[in-house]
PDB file of N, CA and C in Angstrom:
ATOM      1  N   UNK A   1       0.844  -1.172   0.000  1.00  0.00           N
ATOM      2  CA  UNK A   1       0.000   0.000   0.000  1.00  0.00           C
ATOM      3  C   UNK A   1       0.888   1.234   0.000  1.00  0.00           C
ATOM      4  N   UNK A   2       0.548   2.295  -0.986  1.00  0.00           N
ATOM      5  CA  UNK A   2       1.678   3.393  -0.946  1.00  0.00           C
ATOM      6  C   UNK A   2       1.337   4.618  -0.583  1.00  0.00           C
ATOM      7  N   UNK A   3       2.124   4.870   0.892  1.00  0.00           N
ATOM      8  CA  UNK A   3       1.419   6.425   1.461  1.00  0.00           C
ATOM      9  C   UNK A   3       1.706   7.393   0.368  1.00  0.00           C
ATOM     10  N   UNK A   4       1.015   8.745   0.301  1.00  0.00           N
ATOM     11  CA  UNK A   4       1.165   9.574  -1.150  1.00  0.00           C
ATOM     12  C   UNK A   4       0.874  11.144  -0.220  1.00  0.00           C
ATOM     13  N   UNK A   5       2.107  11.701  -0.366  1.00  0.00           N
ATOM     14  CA  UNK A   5       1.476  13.279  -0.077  1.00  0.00           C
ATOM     15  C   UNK A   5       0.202  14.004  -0.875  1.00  0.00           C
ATOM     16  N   UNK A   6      -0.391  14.498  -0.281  1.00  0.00           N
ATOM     17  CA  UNK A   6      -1.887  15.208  -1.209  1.00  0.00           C
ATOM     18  C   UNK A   6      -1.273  15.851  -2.486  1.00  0.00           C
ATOM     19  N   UNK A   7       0.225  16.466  -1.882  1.00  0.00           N
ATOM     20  CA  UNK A   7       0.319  17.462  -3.160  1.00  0.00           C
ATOM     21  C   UNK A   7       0.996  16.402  -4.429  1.00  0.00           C
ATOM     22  N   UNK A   8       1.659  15.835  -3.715  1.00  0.00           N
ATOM     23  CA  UNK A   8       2.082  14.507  -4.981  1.00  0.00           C
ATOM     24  C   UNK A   8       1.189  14.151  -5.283  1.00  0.00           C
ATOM     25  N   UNK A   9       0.044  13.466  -4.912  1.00  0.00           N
ATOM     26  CA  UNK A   9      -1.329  12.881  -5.953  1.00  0.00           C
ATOM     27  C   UNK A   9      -1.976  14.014  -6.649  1.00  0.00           C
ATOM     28  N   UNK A  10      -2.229  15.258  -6.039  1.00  0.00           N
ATOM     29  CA  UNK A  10      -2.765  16.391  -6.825  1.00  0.00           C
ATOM     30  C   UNK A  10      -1.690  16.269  -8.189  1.00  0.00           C
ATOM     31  N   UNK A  11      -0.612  16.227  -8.111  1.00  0.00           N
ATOM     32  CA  UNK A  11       0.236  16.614  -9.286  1.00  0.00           C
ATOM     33  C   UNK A  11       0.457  15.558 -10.247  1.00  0.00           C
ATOM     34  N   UNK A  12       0.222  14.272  -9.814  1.00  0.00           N
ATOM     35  CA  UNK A  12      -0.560  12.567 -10.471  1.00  0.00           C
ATOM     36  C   UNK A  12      -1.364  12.305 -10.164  1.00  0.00           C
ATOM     37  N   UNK A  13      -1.859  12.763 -10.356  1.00  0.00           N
ATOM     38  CA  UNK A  13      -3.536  11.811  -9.871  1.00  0.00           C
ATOM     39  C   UNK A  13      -3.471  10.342 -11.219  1.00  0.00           C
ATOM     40  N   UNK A  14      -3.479  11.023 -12.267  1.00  0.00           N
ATOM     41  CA  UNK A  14      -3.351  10.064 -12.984  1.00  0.00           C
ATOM     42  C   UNK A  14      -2.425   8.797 -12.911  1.00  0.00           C
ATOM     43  N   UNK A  15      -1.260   9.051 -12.463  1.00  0.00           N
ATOM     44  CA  UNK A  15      -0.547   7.474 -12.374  1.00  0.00           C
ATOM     45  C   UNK A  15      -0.885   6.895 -11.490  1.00  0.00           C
ATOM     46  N   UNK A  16      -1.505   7.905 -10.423  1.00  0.00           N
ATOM     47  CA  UNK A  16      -1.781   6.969  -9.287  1.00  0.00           C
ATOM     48  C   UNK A  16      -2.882   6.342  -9.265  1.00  0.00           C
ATOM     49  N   UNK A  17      -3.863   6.974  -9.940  1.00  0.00           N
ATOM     50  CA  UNK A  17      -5.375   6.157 -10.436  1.00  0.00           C
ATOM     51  C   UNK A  17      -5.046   5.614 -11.091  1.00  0.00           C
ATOM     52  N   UNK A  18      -4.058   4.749 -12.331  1.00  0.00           N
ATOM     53  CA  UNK A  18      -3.442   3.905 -12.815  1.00  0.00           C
ATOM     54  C   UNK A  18      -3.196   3.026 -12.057  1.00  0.00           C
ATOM     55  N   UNK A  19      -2.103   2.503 -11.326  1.00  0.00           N
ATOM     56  CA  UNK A  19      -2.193   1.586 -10.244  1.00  0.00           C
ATOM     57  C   UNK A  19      -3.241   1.157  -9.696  1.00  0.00           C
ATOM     58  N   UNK A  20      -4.124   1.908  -9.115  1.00  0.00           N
ATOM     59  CA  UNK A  20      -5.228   1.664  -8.643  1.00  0.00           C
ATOM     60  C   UNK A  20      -6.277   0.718  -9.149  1.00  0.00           C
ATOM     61  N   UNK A  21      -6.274   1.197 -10.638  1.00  0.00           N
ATOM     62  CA  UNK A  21      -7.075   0.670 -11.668  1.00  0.00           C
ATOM     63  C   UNK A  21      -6.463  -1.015 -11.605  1.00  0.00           C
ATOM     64  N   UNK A  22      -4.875  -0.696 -12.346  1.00  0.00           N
ATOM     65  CA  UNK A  22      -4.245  -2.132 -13.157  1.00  0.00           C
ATOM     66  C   UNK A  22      -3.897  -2.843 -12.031  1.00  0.00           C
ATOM     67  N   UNK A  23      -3.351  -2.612 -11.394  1.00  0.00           N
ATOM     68  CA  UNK A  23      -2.782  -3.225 -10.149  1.00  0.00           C
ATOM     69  C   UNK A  23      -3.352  -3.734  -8.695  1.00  0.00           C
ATOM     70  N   UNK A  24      -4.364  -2.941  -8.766  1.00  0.00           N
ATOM     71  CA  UNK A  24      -5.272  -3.375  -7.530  1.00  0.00           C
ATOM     72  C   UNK A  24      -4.767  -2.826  -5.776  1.00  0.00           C
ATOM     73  N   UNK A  25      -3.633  -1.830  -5.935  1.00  0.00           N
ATOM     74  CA  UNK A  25      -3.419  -1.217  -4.843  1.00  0.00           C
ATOM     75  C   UNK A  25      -4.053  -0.096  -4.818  1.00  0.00           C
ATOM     76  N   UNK A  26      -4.250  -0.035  -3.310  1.00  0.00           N
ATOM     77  CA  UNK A  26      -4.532   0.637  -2.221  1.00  0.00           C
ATOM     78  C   UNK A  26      -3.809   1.577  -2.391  1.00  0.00           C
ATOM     79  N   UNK A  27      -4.200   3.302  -2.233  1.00  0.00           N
ATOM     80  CA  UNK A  27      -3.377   4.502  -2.011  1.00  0.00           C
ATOM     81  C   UNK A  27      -3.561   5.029  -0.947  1.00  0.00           C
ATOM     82  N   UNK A  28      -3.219   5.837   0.431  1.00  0.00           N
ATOM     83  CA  UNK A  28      -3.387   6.296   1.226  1.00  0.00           C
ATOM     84  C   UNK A  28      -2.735   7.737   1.070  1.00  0.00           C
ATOM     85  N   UNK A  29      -3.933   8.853   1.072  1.00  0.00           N
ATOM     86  CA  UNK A  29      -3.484  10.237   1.083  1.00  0.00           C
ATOM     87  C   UNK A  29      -3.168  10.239   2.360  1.00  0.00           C
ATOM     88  N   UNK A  30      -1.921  11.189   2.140  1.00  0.00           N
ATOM     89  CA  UNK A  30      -1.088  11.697   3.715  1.00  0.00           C
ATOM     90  C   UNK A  30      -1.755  13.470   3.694  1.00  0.00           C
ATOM     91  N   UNK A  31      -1.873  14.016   4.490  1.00  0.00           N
ATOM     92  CA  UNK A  31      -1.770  15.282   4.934  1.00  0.00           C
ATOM     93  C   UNK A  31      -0.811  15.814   5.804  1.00  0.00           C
ATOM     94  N   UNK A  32       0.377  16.268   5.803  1.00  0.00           N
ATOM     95  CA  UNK A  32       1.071  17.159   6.658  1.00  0.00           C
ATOM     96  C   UNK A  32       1.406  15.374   7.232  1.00  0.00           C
ATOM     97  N   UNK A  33       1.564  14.758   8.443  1.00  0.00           N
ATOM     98  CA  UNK A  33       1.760  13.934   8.978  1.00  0.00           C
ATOM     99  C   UNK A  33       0.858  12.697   9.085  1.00  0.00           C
ATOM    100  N   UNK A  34      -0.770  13.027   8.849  1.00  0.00           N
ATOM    101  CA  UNK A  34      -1.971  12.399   9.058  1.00  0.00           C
ATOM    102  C   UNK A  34      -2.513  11.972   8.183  1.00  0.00           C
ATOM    103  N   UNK A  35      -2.632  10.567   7.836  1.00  0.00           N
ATOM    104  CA  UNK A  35      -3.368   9.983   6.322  1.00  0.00           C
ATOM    105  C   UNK A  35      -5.170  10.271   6.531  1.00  0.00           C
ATOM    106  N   UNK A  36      -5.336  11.014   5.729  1.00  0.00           N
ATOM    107  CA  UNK A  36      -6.692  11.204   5.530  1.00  0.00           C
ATOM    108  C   UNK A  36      -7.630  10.903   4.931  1.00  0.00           C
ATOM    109  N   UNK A  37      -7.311   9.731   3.726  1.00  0.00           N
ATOM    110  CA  UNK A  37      -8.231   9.204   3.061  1.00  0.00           C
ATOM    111  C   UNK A  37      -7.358   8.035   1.946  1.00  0.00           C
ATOM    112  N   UNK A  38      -8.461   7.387   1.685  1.00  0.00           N
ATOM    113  CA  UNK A  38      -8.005   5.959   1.049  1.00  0.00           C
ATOM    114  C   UNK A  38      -8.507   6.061  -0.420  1.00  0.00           C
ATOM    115  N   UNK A  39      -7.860   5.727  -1.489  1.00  0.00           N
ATOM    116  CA  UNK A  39      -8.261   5.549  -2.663  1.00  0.00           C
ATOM    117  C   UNK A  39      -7.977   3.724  -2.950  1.00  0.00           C
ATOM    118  N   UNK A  40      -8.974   3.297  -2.943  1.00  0.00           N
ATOM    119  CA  UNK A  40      -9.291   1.602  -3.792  1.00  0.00           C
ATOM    120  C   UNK A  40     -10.126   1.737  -5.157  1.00  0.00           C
ATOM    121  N   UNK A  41      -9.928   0.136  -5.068  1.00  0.00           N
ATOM    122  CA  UNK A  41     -10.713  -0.314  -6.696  1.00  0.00           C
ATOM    123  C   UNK A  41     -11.913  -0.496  -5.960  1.00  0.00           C
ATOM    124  N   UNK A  42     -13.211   0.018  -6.743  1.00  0.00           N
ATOM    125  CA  UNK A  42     -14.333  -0.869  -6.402  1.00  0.00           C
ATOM    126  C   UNK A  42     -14.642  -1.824  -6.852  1.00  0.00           C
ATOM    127  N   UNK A  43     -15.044  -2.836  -6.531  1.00  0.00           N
ATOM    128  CA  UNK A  43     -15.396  -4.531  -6.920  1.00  0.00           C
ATOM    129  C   UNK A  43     -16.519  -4.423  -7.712  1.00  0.00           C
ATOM    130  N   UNK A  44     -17.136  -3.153  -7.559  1.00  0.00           N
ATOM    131  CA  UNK A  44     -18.431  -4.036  -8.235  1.00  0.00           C
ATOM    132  C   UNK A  44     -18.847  -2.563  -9.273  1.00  0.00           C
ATOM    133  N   UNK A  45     -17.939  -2.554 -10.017  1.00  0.00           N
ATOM    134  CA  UNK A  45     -17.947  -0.895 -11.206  1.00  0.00           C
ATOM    135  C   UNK A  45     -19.019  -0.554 -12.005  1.00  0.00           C
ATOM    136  N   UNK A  46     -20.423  -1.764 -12.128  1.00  0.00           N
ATOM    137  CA  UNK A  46     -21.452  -1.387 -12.483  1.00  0.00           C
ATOM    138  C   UNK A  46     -22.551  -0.873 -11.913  1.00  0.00           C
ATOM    139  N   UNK A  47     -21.929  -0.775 -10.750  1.00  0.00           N
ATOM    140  CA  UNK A  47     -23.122   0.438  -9.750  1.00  0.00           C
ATOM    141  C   UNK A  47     -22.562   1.782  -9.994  1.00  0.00           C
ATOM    142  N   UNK A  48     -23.548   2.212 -10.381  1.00  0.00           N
ATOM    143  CA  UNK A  48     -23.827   3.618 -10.578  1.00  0.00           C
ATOM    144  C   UNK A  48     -23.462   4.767  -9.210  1.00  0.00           C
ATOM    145  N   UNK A  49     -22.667   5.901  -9.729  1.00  0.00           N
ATOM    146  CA  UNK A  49     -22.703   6.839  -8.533  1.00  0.00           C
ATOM    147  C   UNK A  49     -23.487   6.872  -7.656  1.00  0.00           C
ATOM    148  N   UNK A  50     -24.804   7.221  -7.961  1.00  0.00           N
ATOM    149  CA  UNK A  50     -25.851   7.089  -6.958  1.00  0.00           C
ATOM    150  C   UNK A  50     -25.848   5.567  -6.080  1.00  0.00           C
ATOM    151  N   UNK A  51     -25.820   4.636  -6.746  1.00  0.00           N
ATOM    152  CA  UNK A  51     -25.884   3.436  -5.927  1.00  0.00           C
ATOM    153  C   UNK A  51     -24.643   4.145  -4.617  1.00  0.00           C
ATOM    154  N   UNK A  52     -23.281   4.043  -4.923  1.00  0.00           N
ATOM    155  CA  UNK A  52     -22.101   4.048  -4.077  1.00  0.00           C
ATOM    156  C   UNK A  52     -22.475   5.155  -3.052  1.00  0.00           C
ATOM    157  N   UNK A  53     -22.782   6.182  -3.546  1.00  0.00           N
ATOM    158  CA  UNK A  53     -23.208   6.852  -2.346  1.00  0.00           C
ATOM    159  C   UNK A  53     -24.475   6.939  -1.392  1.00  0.00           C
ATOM    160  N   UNK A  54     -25.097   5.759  -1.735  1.00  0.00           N
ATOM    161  CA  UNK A  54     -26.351   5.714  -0.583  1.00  0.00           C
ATOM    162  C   UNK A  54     -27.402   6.754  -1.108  1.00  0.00           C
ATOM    163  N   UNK A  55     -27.677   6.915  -2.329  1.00  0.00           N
ATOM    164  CA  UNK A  55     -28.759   8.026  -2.337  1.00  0.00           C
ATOM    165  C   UNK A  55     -29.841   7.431  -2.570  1.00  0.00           C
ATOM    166  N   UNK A  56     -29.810   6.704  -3.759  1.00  0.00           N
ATOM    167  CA  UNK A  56     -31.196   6.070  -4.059  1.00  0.00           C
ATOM    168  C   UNK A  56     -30.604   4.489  -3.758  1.00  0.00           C
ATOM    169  N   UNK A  57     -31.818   3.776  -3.451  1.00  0.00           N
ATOM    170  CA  UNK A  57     -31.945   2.143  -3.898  1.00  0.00           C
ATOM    171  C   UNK A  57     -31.609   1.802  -5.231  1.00  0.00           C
ATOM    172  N   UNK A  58     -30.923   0.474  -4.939  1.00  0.00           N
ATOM    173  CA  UNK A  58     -30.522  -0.615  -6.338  1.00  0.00           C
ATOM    174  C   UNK A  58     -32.085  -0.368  -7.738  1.00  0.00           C
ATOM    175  N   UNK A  59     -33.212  -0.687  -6.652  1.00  0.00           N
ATOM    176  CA  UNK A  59     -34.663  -0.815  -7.331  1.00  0.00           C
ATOM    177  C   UNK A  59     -34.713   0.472  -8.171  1.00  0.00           C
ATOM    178  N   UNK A  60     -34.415   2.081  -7.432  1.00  0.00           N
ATOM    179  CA  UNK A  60     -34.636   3.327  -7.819  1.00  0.00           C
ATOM    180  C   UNK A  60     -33.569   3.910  -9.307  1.00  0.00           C
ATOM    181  N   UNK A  61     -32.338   3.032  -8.131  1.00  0.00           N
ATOM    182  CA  UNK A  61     -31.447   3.175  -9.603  1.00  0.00           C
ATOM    183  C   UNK A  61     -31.786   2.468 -11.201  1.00  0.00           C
ATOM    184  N   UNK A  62     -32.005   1.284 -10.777  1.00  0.00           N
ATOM    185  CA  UNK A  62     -32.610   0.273 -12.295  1.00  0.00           C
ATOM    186  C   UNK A  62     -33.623   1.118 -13.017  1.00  0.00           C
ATOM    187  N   UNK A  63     -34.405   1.853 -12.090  1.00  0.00           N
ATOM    188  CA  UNK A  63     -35.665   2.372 -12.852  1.00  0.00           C
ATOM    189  C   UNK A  63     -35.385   3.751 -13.775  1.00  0.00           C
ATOM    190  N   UNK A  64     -34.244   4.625 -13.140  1.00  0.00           N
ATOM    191  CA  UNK A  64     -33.609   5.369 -13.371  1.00  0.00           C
ATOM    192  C   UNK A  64     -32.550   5.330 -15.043  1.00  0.00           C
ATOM    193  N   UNK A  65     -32.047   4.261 -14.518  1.00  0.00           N
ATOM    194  CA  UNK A  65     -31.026   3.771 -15.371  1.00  0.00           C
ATOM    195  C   UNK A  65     -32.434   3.644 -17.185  1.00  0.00           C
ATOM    196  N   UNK A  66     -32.905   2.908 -16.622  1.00  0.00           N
ATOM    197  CA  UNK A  66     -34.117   2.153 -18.005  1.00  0.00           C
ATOM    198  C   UNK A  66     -34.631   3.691 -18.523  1.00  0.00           C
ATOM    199  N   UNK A  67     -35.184   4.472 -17.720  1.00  0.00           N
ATOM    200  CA  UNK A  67     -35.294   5.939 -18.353  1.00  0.00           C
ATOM    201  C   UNK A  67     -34.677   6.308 -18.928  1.00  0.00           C
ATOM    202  N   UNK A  68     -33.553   6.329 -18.423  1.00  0.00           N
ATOM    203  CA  UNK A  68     -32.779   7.264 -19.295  1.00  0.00           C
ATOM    204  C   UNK A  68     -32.136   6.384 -20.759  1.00  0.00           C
ATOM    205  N   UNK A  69     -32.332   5.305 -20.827  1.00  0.00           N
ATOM    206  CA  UNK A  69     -31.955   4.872 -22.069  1.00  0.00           C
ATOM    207  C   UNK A  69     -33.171   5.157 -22.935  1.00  0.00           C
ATOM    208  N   UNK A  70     -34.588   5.095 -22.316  1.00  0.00           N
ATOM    209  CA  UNK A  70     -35.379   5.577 -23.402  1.00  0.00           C
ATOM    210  C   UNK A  70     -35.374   6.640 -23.520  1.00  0.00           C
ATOM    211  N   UNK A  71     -35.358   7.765 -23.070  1.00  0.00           N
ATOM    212  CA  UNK A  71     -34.501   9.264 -23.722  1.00  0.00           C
ATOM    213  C   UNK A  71     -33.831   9.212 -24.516  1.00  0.00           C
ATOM    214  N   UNK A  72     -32.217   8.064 -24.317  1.00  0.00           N
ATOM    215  CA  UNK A  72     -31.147   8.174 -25.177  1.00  0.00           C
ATOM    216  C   UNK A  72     -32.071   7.636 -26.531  1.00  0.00           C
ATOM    217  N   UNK A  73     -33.037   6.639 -26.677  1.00  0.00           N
ATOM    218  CA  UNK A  73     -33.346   6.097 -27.832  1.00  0.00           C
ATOM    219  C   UNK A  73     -34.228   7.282 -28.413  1.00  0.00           C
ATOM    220  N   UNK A  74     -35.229   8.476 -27.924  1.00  0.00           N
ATOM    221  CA  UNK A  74     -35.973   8.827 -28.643  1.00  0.00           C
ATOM    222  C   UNK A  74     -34.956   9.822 -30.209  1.00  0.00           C
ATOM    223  N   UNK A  75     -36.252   9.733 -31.100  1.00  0.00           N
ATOM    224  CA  UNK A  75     -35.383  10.400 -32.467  1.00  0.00           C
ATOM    225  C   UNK A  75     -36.261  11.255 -32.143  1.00  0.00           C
ATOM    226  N   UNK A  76     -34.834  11.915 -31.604  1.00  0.00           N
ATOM    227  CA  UNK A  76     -35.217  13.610 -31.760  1.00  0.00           C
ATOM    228  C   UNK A  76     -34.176  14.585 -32.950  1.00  0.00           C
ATOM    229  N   UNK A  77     -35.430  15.211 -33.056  1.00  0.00           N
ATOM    230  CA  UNK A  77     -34.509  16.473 -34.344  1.00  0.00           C
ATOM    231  C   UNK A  77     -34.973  17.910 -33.967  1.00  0.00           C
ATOM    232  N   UNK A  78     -34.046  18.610 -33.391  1.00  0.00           N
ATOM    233  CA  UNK A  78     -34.651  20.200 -32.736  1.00  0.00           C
ATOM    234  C   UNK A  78     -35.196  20.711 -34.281  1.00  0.00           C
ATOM    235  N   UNK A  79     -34.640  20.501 -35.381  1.00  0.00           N
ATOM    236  CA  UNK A  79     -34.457  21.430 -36.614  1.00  0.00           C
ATOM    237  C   UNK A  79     -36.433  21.292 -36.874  1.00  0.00           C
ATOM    238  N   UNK A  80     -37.101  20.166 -37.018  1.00  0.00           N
ATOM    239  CA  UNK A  80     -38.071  20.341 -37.199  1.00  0.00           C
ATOM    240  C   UNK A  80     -39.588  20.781 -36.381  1.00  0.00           C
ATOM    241  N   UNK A  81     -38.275  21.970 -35.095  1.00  0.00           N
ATOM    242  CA  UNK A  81     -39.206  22.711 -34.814  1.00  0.00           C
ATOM    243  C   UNK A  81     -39.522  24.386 -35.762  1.00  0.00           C
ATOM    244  N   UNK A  82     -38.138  24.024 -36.348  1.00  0.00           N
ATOM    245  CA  UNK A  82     -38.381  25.150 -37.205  1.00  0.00           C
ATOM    246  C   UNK A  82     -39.102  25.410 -39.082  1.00  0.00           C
ATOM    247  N   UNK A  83     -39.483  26.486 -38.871  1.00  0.00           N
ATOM    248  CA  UNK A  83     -40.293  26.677 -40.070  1.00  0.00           C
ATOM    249  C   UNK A  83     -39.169  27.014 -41.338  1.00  0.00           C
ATOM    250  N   UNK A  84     -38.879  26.667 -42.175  1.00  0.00           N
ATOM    251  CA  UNK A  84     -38.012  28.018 -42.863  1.00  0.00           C
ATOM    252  C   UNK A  84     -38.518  28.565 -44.014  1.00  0.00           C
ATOM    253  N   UNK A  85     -39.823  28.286 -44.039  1.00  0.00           N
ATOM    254  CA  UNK A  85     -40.464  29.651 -44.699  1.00  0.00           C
ATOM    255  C   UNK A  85     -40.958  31.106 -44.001  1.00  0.00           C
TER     256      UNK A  85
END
C-alpha cells in the first residue's frame, strides 16, 4: 500500500489512479503527517454513482437507469421545430 502526499497525488492523480485501476493497490493520502483518506478499486464498477453513495436504492437506480436509455433512444430532431419559410 503506498502512502502519497496530497500534493504529490494532486500533481498525479493520474498514475496513481493507474495503479489503482491495473494493479489493484490501495493509495493512502497523507496530509502534513496524518493519512486522511483511502483511494481503492471498487469490486463491483457497475453500480452507478448514486448506488455508491447511498442516495437512491438498487430498485430506484434500475428504474432510473431504463429511463434514461429511453430518452437516449428517442429520435429527436430540434431542426423540425423550425419553419423556414
Amino acid at each position: 500500500m503506498n502512502i502519497v502526499p496530497v500534493t504529490d497525488l494532486r500533481n498525479n492523480i493520474s498514475v496513481y489512479l493507474n495503479k489503482v485501476v491495473y494493479t489493484g493497490e490501495d493509495i493512502l493520502i497523507k496530509k502534513g503527517k496524518t493519512i486522511v483518506a483511502k483511494i481503492t478499486r471498487v469490486e463491483n464498477p457497475s453500480s452507478s454513482l448514486l448506488d455508491l453513495a447511498g442516495l437512491i436504492t438498487d430498485k430506484e437506480s434500475k428504474k432510473v437507469k431504463t429511463n434514461l436509455k429511453k430518452i437516449k433512444n428517442l429520435d429527436y430532431d430540434p431542426l423540425r421545430y423550425f419553419n423556414p419559410d
